[in-house]
N, C-alpha and C. Protein backbone atom coordinates (compact mmCIF):
# COMPACT_ATOMS: atom_id res chain seq x y z
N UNK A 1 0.84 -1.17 0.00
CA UNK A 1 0.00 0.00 0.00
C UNK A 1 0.89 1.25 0.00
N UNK A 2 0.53 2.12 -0.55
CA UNK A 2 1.57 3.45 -0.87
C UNK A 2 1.47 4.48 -0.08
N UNK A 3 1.58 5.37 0.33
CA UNK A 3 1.57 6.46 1.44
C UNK A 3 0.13 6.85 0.78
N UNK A 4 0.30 7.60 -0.29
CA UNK A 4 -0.44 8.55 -1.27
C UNK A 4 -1.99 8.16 -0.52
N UNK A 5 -2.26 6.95 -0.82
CA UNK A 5 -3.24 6.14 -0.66
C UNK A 5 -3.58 6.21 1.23
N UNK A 6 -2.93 6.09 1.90
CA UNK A 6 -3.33 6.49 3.31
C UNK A 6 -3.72 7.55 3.77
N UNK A 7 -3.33 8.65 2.89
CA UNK A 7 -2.82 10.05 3.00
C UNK A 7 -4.70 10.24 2.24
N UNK A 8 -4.94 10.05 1.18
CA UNK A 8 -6.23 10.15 0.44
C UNK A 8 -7.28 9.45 1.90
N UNK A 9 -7.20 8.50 2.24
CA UNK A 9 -8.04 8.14 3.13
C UNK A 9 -7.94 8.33 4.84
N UNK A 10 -7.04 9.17 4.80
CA UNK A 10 -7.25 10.14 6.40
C UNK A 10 -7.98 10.91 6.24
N UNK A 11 -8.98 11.18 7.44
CA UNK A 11 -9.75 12.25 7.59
C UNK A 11 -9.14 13.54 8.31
N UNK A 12 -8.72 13.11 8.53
CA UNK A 12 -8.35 14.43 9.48
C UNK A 12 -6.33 14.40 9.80
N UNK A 13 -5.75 15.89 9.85
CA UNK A 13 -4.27 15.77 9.80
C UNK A 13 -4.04 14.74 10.92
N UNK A 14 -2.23 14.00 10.59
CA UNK A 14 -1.74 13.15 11.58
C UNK A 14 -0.63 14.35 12.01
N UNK A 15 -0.86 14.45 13.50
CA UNK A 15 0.46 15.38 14.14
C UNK A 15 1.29 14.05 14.78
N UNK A 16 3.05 14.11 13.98
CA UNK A 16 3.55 13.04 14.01
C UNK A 16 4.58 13.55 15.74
N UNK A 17 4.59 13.13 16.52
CA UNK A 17 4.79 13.79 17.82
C UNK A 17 6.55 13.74 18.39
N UNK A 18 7.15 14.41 18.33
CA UNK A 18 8.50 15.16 18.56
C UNK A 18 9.50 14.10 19.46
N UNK A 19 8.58 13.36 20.26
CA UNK A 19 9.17 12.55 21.38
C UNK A 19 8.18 11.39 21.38
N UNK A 20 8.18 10.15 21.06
CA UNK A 20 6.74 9.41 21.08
C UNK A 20 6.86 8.89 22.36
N UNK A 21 5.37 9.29 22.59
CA UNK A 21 5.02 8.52 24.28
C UNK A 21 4.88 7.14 24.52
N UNK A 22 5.00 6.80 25.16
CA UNK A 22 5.27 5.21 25.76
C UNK A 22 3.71 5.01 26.29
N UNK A 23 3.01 4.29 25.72
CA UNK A 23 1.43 3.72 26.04
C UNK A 23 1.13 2.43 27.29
N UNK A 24 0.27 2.44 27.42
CA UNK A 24 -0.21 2.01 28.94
C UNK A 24 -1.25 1.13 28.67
N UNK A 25 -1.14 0.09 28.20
CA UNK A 25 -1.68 -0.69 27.87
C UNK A 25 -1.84 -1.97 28.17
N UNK A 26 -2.75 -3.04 28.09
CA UNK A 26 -3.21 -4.61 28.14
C UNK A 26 -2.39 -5.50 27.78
N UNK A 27 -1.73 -5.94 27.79
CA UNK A 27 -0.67 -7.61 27.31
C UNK A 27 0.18 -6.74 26.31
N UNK A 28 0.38 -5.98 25.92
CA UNK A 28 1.60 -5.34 25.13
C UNK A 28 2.83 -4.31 25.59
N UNK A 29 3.55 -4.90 25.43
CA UNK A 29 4.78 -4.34 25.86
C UNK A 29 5.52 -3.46 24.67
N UNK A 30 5.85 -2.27 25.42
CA UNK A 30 7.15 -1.39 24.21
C UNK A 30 6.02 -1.05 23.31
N UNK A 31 4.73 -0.54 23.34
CA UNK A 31 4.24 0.16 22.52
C UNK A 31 4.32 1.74 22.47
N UNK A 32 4.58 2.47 21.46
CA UNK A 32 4.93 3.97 21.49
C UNK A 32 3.96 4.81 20.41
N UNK A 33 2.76 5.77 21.21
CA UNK A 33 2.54 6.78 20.55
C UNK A 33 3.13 7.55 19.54
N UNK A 34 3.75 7.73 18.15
CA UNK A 34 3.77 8.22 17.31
C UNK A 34 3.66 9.45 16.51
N UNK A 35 2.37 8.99 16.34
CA UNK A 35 1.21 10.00 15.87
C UNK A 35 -0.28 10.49 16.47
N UNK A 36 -0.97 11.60 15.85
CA UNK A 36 -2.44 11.34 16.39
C UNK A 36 -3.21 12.23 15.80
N UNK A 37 -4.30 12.01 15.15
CA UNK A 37 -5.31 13.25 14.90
C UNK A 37 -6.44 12.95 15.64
N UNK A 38 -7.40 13.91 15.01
CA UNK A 38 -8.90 13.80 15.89
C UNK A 38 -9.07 12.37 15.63
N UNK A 39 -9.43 11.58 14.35
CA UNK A 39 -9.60 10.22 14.53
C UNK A 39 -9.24 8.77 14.61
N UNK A 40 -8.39 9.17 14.92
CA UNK A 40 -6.43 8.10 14.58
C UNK A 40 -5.52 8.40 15.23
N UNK A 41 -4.85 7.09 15.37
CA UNK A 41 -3.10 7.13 15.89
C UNK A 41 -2.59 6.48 14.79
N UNK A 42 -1.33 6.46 15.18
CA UNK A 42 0.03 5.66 14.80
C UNK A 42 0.81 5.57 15.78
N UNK A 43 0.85 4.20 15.64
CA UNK A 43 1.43 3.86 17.04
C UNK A 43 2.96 2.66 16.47
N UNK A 44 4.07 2.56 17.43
CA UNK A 44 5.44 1.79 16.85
C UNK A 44 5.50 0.42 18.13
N UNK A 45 5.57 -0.34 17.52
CA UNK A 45 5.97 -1.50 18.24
C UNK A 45 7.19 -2.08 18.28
N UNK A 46 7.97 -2.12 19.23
CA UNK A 46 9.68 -2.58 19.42
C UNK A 46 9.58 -4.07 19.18
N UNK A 47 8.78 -4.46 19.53
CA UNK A 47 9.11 -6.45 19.44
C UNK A 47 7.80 -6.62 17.94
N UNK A 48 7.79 -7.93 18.20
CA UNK A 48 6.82 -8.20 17.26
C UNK A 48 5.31 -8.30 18.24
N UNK A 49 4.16 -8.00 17.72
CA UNK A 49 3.09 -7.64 18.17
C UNK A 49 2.15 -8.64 18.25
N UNK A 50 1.55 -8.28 19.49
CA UNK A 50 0.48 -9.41 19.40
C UNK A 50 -0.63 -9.00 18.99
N UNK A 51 -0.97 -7.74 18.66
CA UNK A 51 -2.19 -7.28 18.64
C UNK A 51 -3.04 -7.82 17.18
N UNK A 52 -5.19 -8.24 18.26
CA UNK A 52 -5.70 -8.88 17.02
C UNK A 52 -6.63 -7.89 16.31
N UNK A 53 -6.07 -6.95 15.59
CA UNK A 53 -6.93 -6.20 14.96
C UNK A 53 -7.94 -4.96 15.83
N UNK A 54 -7.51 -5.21 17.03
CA UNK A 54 -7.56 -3.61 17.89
C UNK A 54 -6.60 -3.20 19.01
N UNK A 55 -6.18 -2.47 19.44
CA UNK A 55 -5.64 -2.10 20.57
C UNK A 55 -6.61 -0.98 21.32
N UNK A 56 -6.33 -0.99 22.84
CA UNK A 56 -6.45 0.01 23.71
C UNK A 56 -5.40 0.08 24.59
N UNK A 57 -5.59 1.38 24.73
CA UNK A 57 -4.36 2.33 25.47
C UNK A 57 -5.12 3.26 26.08
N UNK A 58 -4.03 3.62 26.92
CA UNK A 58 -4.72 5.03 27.87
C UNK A 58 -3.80 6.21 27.37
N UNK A 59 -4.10 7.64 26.74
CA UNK A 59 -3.51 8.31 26.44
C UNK A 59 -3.08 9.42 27.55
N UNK A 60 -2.16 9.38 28.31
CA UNK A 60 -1.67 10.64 29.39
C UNK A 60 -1.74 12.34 28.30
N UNK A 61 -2.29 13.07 29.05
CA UNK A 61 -2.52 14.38 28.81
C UNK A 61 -1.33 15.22 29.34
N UNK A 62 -1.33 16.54 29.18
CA UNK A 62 -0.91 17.19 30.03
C UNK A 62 -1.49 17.20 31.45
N UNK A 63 -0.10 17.83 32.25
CA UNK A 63 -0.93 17.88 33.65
C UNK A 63 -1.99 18.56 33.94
N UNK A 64 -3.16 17.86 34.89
CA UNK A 64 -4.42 18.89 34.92
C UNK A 64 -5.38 18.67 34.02
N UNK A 65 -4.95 17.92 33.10
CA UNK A 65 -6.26 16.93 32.30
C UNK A 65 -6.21 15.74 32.85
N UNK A 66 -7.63 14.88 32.11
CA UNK A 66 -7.52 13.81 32.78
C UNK A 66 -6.60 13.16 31.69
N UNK A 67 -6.69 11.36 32.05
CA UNK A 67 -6.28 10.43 30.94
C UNK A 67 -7.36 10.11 30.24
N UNK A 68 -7.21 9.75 28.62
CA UNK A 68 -8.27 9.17 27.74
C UNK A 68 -8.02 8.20 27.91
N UNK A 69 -8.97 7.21 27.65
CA UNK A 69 -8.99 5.83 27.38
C UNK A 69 -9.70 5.66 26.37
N UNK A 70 -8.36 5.10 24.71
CA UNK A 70 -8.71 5.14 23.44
C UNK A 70 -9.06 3.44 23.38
N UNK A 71 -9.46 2.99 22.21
CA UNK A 71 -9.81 2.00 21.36
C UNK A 71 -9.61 2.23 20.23
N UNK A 72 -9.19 1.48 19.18
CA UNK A 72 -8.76 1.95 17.99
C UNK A 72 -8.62 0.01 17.16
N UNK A 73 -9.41 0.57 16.14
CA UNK A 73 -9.13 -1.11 15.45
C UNK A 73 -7.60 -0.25 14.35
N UNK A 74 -7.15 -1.43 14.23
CA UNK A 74 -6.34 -1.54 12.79
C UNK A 74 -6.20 -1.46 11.95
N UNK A 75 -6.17 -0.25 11.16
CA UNK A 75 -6.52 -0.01 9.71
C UNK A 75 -5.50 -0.42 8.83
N UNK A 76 -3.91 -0.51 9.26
CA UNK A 76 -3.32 -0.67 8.57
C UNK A 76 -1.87 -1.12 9.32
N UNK A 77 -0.88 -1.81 8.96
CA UNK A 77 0.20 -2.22 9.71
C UNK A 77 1.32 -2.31 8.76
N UNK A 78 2.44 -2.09 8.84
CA UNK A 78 3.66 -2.40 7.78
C UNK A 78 4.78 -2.95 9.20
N UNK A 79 6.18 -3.60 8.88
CA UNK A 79 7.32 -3.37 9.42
C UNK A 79 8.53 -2.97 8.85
N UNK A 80 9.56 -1.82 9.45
CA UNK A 80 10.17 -1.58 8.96
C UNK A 80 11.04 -2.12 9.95
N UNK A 81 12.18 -1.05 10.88
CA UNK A 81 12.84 -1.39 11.72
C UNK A 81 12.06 -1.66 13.05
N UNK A 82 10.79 -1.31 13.21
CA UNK A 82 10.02 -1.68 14.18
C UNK A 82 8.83 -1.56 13.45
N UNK A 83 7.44 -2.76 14.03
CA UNK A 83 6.80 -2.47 13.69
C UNK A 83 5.39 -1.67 13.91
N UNK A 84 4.72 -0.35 12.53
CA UNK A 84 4.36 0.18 13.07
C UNK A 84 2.58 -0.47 12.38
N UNK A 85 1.69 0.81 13.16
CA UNK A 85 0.30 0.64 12.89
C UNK A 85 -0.54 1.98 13.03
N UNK A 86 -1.57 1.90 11.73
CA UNK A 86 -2.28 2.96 12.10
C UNK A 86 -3.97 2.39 12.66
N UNK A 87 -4.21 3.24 13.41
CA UNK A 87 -5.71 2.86 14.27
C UNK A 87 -6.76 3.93 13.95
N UNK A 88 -7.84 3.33 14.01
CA UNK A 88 -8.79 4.60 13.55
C UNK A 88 -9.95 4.48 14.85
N UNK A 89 -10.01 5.20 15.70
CA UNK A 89 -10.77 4.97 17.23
C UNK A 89 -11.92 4.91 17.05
N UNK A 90 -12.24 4.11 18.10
CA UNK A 90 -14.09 3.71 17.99
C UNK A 90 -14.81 3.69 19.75
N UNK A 91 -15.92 4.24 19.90
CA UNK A 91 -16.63 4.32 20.96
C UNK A 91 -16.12 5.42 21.85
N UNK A 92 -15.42 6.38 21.17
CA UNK A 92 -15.13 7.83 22.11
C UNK A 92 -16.39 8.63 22.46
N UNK A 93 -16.50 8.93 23.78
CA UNK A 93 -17.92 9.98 24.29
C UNK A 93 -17.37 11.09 23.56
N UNK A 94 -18.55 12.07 23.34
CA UNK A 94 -18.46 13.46 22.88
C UNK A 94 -17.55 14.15 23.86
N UNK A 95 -17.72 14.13 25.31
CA UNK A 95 -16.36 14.58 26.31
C UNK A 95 -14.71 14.45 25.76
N UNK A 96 -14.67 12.98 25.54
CA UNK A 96 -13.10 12.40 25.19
C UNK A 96 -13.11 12.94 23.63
N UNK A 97 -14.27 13.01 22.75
CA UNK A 97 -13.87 13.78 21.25
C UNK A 97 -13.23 15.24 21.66
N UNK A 98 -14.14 15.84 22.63
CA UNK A 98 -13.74 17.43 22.49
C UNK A 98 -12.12 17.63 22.94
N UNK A 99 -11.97 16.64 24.14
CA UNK A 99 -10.69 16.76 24.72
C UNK A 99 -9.39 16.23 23.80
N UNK A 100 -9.89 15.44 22.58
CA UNK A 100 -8.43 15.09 22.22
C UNK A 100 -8.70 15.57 21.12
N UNK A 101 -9.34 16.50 20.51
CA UNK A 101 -9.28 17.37 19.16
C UNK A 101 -8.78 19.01 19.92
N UNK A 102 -9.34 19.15 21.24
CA UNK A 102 -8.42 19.97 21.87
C UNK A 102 -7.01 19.73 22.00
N UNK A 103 -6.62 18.61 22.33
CA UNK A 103 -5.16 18.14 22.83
C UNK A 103 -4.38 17.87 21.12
N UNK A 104 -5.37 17.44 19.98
CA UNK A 104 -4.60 17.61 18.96
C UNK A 104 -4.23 18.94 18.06
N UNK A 105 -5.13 19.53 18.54
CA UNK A 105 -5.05 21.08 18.00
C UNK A 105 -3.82 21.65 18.70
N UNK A 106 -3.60 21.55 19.92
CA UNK A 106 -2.49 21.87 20.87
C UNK A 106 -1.38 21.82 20.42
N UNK A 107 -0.88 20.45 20.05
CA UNK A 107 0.05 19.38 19.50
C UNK A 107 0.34 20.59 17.89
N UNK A 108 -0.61 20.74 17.19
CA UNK A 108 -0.18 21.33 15.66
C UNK A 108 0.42 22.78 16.22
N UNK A 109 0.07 23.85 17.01
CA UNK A 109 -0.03 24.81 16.93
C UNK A 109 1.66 24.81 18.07
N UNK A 110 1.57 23.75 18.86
CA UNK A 110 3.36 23.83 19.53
C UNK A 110 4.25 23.29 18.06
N UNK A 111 4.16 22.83 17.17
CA UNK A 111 4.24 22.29 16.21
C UNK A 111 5.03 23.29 15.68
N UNK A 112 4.30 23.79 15.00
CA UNK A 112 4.57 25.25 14.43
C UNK A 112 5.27 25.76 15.07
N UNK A 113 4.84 26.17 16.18
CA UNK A 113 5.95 27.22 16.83
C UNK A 113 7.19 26.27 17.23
N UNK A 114 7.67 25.62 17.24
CA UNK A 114 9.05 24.63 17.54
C UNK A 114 9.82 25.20 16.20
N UNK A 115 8.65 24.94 14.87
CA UNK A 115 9.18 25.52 13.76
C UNK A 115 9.73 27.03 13.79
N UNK A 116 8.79 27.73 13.75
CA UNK A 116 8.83 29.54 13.64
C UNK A 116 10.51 29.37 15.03
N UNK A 117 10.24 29.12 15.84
CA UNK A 117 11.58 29.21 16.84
C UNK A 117 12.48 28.86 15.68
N UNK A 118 12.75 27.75 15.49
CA UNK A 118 14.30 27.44 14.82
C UNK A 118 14.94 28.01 13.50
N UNK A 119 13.63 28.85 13.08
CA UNK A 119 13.54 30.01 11.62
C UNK A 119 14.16 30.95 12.56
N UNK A 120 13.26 31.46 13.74
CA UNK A 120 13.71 32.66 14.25
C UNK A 120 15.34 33.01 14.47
N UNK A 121 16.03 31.82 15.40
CA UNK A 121 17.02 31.04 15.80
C UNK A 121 18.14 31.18 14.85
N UNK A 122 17.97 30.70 13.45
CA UNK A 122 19.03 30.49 12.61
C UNK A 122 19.00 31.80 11.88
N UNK A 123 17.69 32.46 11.35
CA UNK A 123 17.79 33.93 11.08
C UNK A 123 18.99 35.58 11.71
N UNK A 124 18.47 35.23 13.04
CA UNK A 124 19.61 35.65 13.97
C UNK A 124 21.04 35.79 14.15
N UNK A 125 21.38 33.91 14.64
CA UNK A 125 22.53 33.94 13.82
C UNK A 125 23.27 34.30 12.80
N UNK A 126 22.39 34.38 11.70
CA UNK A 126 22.76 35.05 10.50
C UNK A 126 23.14 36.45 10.33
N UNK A 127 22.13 37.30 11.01
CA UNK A 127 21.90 38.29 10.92
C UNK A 127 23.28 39.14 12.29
N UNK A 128 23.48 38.30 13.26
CA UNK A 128 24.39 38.52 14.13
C UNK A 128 25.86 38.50 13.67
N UNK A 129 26.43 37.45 12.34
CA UNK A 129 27.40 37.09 11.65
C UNK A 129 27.90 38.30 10.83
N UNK A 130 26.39 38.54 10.34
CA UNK A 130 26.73 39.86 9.18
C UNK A 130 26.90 41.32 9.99
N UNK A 131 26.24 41.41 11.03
CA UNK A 131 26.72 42.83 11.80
C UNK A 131 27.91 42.56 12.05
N UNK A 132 28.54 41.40 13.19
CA UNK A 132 29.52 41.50 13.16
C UNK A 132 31.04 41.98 12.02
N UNK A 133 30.56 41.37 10.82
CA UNK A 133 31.14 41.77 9.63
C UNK A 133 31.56 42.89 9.36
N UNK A 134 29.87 43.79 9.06
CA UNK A 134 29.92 45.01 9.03
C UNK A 134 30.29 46.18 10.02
N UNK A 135 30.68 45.54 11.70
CA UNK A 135 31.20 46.48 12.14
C UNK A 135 32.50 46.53 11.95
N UNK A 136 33.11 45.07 11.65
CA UNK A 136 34.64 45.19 11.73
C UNK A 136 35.10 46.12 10.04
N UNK A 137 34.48 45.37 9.11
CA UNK A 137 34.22 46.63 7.82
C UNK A 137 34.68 47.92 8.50
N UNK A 138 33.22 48.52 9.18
CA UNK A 138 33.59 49.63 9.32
C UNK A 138 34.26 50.49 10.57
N UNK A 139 34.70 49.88 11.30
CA UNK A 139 36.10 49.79 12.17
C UNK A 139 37.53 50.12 11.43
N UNK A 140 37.26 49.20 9.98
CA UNK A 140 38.39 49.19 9.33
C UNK A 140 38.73 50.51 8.69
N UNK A 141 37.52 50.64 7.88
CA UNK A 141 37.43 51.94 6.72
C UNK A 141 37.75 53.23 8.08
N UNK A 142 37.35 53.30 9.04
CA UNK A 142 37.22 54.71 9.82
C UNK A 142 38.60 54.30 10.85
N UNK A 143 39.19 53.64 10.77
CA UNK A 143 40.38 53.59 11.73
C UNK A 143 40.11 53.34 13.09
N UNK A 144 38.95 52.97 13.46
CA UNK A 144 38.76 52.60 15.04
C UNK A 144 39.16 51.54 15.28
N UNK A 145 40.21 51.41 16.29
CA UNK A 145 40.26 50.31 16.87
C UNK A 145 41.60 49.87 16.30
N UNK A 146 42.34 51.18 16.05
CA UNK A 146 43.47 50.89 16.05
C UNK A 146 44.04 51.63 17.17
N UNK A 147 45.01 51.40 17.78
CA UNK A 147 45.93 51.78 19.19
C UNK A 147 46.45 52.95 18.31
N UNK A 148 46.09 54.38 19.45
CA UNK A 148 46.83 55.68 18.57
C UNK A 148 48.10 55.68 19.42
N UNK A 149 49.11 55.91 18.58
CA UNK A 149 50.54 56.23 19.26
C UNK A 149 50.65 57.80 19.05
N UNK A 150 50.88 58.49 20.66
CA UNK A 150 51.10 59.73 20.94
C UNK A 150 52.32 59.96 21.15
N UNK A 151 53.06 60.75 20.12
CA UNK A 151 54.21 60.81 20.56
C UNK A 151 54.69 61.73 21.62
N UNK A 152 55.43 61.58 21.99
CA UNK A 152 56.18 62.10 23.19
C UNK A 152 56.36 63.52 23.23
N UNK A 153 55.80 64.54 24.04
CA UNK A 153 55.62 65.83 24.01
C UNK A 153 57.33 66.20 24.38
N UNK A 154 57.88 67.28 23.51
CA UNK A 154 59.61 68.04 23.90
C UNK A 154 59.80 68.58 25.27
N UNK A 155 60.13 67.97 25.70
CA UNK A 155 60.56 68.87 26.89
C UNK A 155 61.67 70.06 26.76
N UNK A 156 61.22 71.21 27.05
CA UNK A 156 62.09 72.20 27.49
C UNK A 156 63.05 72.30 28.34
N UNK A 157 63.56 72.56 28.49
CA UNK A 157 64.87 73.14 29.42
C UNK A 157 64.82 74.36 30.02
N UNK A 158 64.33 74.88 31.17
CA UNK A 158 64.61 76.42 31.43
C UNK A 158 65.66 77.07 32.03
């Protein structure tokens, strides 16, 4: 199956997550959060998997929310160096919809800004490289910052 083709049949964006979380789950070990949109994960498995065509997990929030408790059948599975899976969730209350289209909206918009930072970041640098440049430039052209030698005033004799 080709990306293109997964990509055509998502509903909604996958925010692929910076650090994947470690899941809390039933008879599976070494499972790792991934990805997630409003109606889906992607989730990575370190060993080989037992899972039969659904998993549940408990998704940890930030602090001060609660935890979700997802369900998700199997839409799709490949292995590469570990193997992974995408899930498409089933039996979420309207409560747990609002909270993890909140918590995925969250996820895009730190997203971005991780981005805009490291634009900001390397812009700077840049921009810090070239002043420096241009002051020593013009340090050069105007003679600053060279040591003036005063010569030695005559002394008289009276």
């Amino acid at each position: 199956m080709q990306q293109t083709n997964l990509n055509e049949r998502r509903y909604s964006e996958r925010v692929l997550l910076s650090t994947p979380q470690k899941l809390d789950t039933e008879g599976e070990e070494n499972l790792y959060l991934v990805g997630l949109s409003h109606n889906g994960a992607a989730i990575a498995c370190m060993g080989k998997p037992n899972w039969n065509g659904s998993v549940r997990f408990c998704l940890s929030l930030p602090p001060g929310i609660h935890t979700i408790s997802l369900s998700g059948e199997i839409v799709w599975q490949k292995k590469k160096k570990k193997w992974y899976a995408g899930l498409k969730f089933v039996s979420l209350s309207e409560v747990d919809k609002q909270i993890l289209e909140a918590y995925v909206d969250y996820l895009k918009r730190d997203k971005e800004l991780q981005e805009i930072r490291k634009t900001l970041h390397m812009n700077l640098e840049q921009l810090k490289e070239k002043l420096d440049h241009l002051l020593a430039l013009i340090a050069f052209m105007t003679g600053a910052g060279k040591e003036t030698v005063t010569e030695p005033r005559p002394r008289y004799l009276h």
